[in-house]
Structure formats: structure tokens, C-alpha cells
PDB file of N, CA and C in Angstrom:
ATOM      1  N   UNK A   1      53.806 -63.109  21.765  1.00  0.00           N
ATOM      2  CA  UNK A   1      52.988 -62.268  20.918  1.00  0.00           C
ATOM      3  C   UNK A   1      53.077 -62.779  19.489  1.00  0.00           C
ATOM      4  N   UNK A   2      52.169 -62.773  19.040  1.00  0.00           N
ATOM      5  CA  UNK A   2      51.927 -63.008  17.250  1.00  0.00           C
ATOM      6  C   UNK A   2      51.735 -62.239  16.551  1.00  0.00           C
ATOM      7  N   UNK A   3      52.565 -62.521  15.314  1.00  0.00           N
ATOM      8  CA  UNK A   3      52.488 -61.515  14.024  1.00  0.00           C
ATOM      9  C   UNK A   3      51.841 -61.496  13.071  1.00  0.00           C
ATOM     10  N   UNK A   4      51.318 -60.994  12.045  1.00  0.00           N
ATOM     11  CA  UNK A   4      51.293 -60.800  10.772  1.00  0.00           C
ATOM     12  C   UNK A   4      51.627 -59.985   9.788  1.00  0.00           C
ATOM     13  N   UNK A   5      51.475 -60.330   8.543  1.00  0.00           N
ATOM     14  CA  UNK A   5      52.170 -59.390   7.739  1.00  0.00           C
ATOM     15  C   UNK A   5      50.934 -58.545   6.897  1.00  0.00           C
ATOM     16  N   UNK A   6      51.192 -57.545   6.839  1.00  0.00           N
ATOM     17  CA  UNK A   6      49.975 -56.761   6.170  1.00  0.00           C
ATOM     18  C   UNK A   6      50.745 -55.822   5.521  1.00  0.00           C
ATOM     19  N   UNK A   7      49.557 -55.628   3.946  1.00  0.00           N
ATOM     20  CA  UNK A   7      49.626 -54.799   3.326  1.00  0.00           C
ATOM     21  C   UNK A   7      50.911 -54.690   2.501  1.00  0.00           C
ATOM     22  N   UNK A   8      51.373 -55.492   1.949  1.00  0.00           N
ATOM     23  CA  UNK A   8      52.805 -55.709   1.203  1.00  0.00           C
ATOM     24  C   UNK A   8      52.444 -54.724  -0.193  1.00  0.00           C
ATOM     25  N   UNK A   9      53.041 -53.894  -0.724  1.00  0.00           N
ATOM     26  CA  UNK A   9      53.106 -53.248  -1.315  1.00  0.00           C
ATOM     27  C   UNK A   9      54.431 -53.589  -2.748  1.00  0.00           C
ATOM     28  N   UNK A  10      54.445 -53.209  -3.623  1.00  0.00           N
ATOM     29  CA  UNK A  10      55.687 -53.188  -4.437  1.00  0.00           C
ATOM     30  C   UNK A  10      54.959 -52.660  -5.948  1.00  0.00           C
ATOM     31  N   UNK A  11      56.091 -51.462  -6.475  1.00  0.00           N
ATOM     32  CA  UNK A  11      55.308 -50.853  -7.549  1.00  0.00           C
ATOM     33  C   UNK A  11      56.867 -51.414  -8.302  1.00  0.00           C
ATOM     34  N   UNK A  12      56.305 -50.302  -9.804  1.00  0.00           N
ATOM     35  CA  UNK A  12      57.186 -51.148 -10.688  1.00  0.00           C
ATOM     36  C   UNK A  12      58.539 -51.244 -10.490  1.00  0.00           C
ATOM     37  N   UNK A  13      58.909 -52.359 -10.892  1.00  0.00           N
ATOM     38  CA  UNK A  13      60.368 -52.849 -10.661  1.00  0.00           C
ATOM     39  C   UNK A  13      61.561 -51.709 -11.745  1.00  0.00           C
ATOM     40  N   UNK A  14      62.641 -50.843 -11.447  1.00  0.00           N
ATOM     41  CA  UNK A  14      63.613 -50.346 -11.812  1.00  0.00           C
ATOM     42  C   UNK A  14      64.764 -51.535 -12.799  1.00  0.00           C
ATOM     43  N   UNK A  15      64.435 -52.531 -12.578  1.00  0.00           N
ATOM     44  CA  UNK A  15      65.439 -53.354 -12.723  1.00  0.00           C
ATOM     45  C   UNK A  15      65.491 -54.434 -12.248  1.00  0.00           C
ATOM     46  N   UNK A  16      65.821 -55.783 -12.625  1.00  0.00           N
ATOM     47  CA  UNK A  16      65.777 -57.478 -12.170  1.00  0.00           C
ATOM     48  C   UNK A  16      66.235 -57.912 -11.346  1.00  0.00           C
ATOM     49  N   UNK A  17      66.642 -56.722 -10.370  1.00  0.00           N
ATOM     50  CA  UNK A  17      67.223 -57.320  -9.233  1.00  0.00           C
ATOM     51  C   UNK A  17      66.270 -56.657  -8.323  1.00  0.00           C
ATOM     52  N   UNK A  18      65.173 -55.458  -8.782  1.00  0.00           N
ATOM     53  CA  UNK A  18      64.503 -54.709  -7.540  1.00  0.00           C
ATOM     54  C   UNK A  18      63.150 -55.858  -8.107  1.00  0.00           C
ATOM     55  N   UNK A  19      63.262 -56.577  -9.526  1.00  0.00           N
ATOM     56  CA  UNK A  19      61.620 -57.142  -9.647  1.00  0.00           C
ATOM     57  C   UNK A  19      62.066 -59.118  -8.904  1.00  0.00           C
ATOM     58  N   UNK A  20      63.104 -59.315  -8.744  1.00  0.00           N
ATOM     59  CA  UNK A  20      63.490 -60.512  -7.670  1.00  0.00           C
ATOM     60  C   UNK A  20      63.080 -60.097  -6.095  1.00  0.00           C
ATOM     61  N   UNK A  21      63.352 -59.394  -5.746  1.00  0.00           N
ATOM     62  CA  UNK A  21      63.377 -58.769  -4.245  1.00  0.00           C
ATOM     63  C   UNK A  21      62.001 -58.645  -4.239  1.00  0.00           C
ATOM     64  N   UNK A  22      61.046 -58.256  -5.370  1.00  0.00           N
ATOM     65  CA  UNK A  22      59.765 -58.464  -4.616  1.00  0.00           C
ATOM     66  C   UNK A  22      59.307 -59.236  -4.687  1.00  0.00           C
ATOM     67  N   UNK A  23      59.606 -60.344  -6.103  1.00  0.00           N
ATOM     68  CA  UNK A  23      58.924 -61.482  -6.270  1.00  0.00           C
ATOM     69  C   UNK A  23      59.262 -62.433  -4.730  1.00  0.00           C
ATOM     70  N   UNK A  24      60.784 -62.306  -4.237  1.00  0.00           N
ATOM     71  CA  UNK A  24      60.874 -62.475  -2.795  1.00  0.00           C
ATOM     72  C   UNK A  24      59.824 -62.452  -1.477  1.00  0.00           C
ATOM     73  N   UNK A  25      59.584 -60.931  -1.196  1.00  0.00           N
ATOM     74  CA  UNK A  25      59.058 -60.658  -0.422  1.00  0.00           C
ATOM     75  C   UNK A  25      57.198 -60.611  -0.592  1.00  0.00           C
ATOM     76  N   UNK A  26      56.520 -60.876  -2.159  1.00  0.00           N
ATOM     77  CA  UNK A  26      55.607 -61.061  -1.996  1.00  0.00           C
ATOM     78  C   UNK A  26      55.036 -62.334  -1.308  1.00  0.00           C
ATOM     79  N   UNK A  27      56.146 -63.203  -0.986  1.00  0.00           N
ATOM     80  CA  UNK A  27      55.526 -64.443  -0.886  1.00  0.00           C
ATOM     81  C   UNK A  27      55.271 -64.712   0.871  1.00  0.00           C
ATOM     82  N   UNK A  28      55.940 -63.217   1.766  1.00  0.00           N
ATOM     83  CA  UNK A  28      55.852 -63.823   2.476  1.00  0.00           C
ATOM     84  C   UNK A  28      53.879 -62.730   3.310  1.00  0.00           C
ATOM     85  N   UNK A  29      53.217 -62.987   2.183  1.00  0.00           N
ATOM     86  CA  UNK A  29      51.406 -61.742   1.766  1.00  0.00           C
ATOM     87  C   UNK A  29      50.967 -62.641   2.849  1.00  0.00           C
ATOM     88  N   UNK A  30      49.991 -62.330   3.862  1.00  0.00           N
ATOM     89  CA  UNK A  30      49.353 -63.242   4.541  1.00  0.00           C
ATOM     90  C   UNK A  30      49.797 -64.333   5.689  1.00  0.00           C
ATOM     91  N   UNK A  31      51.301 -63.797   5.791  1.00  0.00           N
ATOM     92  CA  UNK A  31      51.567 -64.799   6.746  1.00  0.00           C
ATOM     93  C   UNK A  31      51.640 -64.516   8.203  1.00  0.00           C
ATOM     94  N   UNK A  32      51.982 -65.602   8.839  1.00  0.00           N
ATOM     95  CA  UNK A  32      51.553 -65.400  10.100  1.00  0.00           C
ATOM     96  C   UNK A  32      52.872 -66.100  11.090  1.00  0.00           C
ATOM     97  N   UNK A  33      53.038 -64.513  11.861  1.00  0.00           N
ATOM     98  CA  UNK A  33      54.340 -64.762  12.822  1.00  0.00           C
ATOM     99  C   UNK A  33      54.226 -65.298  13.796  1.00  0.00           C
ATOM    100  N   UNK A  34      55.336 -66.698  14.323  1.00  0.00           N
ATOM    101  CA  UNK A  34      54.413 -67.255  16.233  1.00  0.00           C
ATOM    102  C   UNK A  34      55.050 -65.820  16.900  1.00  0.00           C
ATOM    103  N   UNK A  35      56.465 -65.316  16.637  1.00  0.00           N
ATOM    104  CA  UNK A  35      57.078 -64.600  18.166  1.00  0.00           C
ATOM    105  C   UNK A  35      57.958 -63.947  17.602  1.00  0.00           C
ATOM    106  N   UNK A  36      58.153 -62.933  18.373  1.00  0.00           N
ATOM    107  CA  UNK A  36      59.683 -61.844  18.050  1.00  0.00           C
ATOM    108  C   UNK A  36      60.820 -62.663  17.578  1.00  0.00           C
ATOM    109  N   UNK A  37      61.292 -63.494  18.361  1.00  0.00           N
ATOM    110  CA  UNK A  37      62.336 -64.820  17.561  1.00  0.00           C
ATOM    111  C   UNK A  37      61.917 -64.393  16.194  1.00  0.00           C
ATOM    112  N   UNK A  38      60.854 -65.186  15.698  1.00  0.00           N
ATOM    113  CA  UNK A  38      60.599 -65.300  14.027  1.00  0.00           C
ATOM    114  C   UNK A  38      60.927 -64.077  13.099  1.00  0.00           C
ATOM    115  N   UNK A  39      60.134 -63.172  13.951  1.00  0.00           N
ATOM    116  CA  UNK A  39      60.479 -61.754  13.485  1.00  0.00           C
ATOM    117  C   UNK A  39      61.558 -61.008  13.038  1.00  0.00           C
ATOM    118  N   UNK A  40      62.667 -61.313  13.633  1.00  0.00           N
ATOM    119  CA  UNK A  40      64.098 -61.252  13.681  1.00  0.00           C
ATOM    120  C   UNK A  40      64.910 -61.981  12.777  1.00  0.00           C
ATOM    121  N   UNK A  41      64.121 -63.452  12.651  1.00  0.00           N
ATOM    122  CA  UNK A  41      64.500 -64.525  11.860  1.00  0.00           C
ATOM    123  C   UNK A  41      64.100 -63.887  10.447  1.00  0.00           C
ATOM    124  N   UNK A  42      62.606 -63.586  10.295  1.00  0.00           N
ATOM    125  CA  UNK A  42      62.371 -62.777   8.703  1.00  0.00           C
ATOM    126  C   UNK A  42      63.209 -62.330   8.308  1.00  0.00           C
ATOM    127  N   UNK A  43      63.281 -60.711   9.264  1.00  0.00           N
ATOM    128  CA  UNK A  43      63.943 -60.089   8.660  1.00  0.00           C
ATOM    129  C   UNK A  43      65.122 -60.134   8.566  1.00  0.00           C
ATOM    130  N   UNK A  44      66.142 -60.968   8.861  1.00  0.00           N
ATOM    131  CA  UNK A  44      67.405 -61.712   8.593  1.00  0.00           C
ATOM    132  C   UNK A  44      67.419 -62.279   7.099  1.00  0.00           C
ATOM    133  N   UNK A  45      65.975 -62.917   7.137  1.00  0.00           N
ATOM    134  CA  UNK A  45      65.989 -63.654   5.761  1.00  0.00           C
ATOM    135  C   UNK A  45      66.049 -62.800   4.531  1.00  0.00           C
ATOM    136  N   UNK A  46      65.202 -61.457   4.994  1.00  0.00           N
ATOM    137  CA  UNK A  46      65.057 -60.986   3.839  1.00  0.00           C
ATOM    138  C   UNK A  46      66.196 -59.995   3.671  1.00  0.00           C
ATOM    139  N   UNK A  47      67.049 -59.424   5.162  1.00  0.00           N
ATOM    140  CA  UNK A  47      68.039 -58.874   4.390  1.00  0.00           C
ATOM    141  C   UNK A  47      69.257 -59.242   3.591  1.00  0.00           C
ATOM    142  N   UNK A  48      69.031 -60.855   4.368  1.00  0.00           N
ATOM    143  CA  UNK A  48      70.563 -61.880   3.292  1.00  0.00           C
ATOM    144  C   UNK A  48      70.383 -61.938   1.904  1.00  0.00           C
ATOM    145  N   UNK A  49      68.588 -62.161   1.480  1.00  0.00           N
ATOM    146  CA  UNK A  49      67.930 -62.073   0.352  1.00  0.00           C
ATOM    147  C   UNK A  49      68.268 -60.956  -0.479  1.00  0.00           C
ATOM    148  N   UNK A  50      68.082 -59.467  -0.166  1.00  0.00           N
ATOM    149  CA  UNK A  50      68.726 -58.585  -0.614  1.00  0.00           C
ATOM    150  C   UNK A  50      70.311 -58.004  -0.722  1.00  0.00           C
ATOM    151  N   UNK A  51      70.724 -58.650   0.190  1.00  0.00           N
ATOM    152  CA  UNK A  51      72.589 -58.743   0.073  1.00  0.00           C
ATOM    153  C   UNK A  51      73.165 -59.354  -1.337  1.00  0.00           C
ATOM    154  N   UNK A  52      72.342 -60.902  -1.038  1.00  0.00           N
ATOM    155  CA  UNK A  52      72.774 -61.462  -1.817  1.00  0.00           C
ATOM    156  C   UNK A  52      72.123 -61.233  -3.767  1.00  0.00           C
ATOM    157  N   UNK A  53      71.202 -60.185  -3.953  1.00  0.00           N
ATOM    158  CA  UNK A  53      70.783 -59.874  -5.059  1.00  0.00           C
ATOM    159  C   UNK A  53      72.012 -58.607  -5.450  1.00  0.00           C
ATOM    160  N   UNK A  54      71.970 -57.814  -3.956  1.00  0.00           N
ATOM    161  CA  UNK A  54      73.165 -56.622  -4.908  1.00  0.00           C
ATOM    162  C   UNK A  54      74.093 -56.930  -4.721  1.00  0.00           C
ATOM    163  N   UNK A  55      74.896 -58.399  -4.447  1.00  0.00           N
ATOM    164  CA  UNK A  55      76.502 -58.801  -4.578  1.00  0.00           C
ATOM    165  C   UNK A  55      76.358 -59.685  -6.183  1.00  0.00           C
ATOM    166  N   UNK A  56      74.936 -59.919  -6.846  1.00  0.00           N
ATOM    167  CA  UNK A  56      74.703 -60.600  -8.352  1.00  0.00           C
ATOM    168  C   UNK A  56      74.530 -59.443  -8.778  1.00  0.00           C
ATOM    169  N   UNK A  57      74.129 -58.266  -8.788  1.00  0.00           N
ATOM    170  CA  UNK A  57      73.966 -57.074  -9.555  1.00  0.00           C
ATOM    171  C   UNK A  57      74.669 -55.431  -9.155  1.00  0.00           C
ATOM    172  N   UNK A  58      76.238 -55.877  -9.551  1.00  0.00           N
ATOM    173  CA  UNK A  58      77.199 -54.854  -8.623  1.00  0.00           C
ATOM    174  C   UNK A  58      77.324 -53.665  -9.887  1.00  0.00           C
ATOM    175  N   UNK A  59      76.412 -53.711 -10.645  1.00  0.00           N
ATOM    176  CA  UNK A  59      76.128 -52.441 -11.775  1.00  0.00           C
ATOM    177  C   UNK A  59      74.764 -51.459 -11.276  1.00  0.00           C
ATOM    178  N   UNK A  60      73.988 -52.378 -10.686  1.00  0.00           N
ATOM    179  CA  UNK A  60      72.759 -51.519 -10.410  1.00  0.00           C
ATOM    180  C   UNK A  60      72.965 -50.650  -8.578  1.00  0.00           C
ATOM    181  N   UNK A  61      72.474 -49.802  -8.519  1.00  0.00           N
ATOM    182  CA  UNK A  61      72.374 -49.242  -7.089  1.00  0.00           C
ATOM    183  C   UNK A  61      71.776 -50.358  -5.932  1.00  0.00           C
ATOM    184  N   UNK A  62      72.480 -50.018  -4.682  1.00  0.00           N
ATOM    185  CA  UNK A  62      72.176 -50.953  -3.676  1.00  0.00           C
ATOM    186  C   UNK A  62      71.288 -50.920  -3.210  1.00  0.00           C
ATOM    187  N   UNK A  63      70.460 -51.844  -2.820  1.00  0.00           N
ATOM    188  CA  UNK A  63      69.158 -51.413  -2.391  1.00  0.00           C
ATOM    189  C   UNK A  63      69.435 -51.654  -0.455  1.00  0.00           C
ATOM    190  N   UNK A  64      68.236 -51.067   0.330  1.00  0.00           N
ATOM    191  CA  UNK A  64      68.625 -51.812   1.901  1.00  0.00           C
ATOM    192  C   UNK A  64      67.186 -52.124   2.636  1.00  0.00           C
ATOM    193  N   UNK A  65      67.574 -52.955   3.447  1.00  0.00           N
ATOM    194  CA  UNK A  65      65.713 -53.277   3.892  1.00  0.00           C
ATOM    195  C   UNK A  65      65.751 -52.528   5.346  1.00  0.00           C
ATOM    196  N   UNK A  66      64.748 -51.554   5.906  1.00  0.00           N
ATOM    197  CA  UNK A  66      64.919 -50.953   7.287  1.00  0.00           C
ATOM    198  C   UNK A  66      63.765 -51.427   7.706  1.00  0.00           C
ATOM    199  N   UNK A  67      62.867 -51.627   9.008  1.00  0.00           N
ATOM    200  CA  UNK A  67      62.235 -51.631   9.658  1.00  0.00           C
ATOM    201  C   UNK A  67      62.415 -50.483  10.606  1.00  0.00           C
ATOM    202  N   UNK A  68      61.137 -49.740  10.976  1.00  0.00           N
ATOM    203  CA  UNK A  68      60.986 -48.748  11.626  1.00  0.00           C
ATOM    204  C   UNK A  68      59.636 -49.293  12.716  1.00  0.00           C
ATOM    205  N   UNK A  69      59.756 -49.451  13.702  1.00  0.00           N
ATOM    206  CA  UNK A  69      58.417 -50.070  14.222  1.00  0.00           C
ATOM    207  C   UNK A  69      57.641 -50.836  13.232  1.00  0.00           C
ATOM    208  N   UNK A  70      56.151 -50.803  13.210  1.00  0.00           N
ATOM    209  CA  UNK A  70      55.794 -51.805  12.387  1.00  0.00           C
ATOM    210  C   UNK A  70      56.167 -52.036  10.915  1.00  0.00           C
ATOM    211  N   UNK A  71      56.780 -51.008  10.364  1.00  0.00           N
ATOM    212  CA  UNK A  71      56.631 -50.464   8.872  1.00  0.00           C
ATOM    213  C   UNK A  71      58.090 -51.205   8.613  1.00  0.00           C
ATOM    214  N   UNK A  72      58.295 -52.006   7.467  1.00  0.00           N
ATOM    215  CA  UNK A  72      59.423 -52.707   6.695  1.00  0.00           C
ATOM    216  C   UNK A  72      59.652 -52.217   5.300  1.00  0.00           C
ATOM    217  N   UNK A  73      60.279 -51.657   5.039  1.00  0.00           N
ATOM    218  CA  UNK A  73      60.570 -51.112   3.465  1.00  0.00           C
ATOM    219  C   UNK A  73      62.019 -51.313   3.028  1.00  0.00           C
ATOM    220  N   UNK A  74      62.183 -51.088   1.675  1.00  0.00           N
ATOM    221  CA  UNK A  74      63.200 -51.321   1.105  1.00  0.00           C
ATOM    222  C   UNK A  74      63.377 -50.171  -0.202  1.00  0.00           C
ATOM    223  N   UNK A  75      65.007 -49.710  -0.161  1.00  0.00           N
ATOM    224  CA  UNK A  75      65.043 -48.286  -0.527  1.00  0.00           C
ATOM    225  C   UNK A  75      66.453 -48.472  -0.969  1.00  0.00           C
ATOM    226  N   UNK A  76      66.842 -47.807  -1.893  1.00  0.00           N
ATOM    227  CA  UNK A  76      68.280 -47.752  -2.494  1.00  0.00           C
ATOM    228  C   UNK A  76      68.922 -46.861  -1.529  1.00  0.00           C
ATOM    229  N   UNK A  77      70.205 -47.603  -1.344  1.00  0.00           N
ATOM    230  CA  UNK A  77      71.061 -47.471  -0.143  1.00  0.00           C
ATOM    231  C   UNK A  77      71.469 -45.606  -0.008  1.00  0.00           C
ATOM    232  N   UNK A  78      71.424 -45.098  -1.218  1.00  0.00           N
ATOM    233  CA  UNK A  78      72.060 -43.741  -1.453  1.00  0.00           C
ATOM    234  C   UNK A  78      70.274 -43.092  -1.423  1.00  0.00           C
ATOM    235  N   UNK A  79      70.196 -42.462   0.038  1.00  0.00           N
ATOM    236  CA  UNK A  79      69.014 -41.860   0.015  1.00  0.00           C
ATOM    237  C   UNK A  79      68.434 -40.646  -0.506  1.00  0.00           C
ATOM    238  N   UNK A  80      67.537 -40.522  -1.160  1.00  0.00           N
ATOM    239  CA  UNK A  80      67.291 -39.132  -1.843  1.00  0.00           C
ATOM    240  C   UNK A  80      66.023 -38.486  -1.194  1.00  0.00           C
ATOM    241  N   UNK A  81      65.282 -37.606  -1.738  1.00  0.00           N
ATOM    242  CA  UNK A  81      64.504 -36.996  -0.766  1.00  0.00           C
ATOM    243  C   UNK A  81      63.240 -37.362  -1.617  1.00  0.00           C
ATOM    244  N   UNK A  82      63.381 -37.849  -2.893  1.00  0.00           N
ATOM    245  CA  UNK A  82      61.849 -38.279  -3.271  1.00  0.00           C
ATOM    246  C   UNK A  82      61.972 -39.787  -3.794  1.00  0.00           C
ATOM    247  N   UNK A  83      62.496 -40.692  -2.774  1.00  0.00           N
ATOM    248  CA  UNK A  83      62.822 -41.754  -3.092  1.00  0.00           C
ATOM    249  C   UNK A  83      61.758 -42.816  -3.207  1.00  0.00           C
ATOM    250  N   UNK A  84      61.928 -43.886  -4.430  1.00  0.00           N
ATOM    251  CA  UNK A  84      60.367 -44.697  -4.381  1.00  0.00           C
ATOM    252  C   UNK A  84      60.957 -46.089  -3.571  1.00  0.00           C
ATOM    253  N   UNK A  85      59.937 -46.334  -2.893  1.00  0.00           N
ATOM    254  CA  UNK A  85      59.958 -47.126  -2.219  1.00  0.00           C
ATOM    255  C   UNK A  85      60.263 -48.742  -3.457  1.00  0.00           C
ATOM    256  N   UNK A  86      60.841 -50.279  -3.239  1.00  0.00           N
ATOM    257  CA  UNK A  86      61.021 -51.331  -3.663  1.00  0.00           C
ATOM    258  C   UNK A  86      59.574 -51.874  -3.443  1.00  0.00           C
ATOM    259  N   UNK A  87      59.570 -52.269  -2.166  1.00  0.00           N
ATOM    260  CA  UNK A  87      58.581 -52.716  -1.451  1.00  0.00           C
ATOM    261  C   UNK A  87      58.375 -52.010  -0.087  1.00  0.00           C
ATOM    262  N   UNK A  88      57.104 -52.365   0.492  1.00  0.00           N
ATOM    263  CA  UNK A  88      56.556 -51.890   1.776  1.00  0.00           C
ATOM    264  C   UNK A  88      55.523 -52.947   2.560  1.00  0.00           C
ATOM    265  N   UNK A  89      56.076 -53.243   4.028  1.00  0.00           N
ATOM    266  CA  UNK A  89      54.463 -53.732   4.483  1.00  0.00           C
ATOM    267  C   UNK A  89      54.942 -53.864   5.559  1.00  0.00           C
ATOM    268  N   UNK A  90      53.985 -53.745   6.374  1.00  0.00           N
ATOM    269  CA  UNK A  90      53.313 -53.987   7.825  1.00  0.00           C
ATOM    270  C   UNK A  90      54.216 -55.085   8.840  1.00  0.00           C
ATOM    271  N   UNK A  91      54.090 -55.375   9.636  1.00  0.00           N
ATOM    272  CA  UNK A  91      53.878 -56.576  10.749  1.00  0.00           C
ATOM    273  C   UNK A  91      53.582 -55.982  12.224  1.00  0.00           C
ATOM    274  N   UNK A  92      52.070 -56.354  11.187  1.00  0.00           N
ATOM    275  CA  UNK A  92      51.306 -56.295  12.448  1.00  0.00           C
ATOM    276  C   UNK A  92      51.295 -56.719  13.924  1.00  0.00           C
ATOM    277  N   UNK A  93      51.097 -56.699  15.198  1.00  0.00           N
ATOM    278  CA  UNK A  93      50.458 -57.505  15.881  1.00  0.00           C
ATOM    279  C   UNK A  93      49.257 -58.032  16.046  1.00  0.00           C
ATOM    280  N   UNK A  94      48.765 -59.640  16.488  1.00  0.00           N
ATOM    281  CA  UNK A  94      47.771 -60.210  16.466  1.00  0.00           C
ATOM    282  C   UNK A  94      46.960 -59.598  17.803  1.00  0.00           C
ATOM    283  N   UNK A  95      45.567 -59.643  17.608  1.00  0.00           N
ATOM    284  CA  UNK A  95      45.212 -58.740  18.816  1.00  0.00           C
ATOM    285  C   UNK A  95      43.985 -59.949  19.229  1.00  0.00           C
ATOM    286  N   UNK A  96      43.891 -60.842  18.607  1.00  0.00           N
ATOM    287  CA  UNK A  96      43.204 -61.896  18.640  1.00  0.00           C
ATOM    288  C   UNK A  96      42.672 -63.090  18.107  1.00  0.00           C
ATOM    289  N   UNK A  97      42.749 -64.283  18.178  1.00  0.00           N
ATOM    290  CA  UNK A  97      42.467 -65.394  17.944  1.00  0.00           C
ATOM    291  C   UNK A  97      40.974 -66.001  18.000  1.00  0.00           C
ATOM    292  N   UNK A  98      40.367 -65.871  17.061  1.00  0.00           N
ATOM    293  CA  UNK A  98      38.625 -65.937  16.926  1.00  0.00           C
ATOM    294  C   UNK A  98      38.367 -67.513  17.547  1.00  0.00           C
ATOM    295  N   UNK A  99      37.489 -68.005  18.434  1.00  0.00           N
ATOM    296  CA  UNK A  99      37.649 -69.481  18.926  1.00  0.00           C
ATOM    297  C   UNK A  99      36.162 -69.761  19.084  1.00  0.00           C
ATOM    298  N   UNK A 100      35.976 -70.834  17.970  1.00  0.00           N
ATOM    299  CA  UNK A 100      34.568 -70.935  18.064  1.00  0.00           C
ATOM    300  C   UNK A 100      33.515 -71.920  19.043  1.00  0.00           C
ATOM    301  N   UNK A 101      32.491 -72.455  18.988  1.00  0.00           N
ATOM    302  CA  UNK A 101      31.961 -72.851  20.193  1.00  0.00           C
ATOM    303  C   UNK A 101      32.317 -74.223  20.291  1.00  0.00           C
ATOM    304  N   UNK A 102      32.969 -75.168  19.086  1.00  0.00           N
ATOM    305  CA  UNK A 102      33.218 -76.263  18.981  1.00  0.00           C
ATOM    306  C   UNK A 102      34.771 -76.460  19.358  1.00  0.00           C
ATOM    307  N   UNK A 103      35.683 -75.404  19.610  1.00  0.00           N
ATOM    308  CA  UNK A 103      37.048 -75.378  19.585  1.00  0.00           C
ATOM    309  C   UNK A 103      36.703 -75.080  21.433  1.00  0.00           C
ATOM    310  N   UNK A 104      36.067 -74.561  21.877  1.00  0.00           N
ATOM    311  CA  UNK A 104      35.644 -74.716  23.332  1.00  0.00           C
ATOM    312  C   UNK A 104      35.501 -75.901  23.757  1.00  0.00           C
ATOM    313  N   UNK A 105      34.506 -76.255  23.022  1.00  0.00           N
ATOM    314  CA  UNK A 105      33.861 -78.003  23.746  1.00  0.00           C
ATOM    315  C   UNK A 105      34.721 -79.300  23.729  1.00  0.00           C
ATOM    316  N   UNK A 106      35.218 -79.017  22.264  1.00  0.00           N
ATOM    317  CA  UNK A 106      36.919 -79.476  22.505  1.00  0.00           C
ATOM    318  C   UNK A 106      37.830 -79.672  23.589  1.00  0.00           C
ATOM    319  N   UNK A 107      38.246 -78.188  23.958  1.00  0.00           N
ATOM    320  CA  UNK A 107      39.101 -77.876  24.796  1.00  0.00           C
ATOM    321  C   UNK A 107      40.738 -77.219  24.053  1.00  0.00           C
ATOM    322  N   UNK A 108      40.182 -76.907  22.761  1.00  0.00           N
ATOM    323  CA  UNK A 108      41.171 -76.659  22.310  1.00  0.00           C
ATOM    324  C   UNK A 108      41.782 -74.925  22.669  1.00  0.00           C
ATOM    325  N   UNK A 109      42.617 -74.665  22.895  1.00  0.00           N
ATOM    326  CA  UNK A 109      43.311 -73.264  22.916  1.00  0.00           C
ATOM    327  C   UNK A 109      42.747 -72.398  21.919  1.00  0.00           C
ATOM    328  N   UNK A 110      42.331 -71.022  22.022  1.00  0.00           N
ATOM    329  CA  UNK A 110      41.856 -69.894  20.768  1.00  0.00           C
ATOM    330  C   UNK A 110      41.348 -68.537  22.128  1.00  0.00           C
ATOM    331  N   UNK A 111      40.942 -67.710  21.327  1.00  0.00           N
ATOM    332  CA  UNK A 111      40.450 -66.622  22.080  1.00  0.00           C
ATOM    333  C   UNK A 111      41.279 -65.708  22.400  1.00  0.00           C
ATOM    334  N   UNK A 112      40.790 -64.526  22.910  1.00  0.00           N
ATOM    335  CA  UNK A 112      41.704 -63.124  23.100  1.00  0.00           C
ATOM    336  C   UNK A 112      42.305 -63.592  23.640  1.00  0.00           C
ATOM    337  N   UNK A 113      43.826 -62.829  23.458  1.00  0.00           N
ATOM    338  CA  UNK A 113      44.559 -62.431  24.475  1.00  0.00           C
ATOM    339  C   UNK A 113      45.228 -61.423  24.944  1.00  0.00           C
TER     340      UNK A 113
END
């Protein structure tokens, strides 16, 4: 199955370690997952990414990255009840691969699946 990432979100930064973490995670706007492997692999990346920002900034509050089904956000570790989100976005699943009449005649791979 294939991924993408949608809808990355991030409002203003609290502080230079919450405006790193997004400059981080904006980059990964538009991309495109092959498989659950990768998926796992991201979000590995991005929680070492955020480890390693609040072990450089042990004055500011911790931040943590959760995934809940599709939804990925990031939230200071001490939860409150009107808490603003760091960042937010998607990973989607791909529901299809557009394959045009020349990628046919080809023989190349595309199309639903």
C-alpha cells in the first residue's frame, strides 16, 4: 500500500525549538510513501528529530509526536485541555495511480489498485 502526506499544518512557533520541528516536518509537504516499512521509518525519523531538539532545549517544555490512525501531530508532552497543536498532517492512503494511454502501450505498471 502507498502513502502520502497531506495537509501539514504548523501555526506560530512558541519558541526555536517548536519553529525547528516544523521547519523539519514541513519538508516532508507532498511526499509520497512506497509501504508501511517507510511509514514506521518516518515516523522514527521524526520522533528522533524531536528527541533530539528537546535534549538541545532542556529549558523549554517537551514536546511529543503521536500518530492516531491517519492523523500525526505534535503536542507538549504535559497535556492540557486547550492545547495548540506544533504541527499536524495526514498520511493518507493512495487509492490510485492515474496511467495514461502511452504508459499502457508501453507496458509500463500504473492504474487502480
Amino acid at each position: 500500500m502507498k502513502y502520502y502526506i497531506d495537509k501539514v499544518s504548523t501555526w506560530s512557533p512558541a519558541n526555536r525549538k517548536c519553529l525547528e520541528v516544523q521547519s523539519f516536518v514541513v519538508e516532508f509537504r507532498q511526499t509520497l510513501i512506497p509501504d508501511d516499512d517507510a511509514v514506521e521509518a518516518m515516523m522514527k525519523e521524526i520522533r528522533e528529530k524531536v528527541e533530539e531538539l528537546n535534549d538541545r532545549y532542556p529549558r523549554t517544555k517537551r514536546l511529543m509526536v503521536r500518530k492516531d490512525g491517519e492523523f500525526v501531530f505534535c503536542i507538549n508532552e504535559e497535556r492540557k485541555l486547550d492545547e495548540q497543536y506544533v504541527f499536524t498532517f495526514y498520511i493518507r492512503k493512495v487509492k490510485q495511480i492515474y496511467k495514461t494511454l502511452e504508459m499502457m502501450a508501453d507496458g509500463k505498471k500504473g492504474g487502480a489498485k
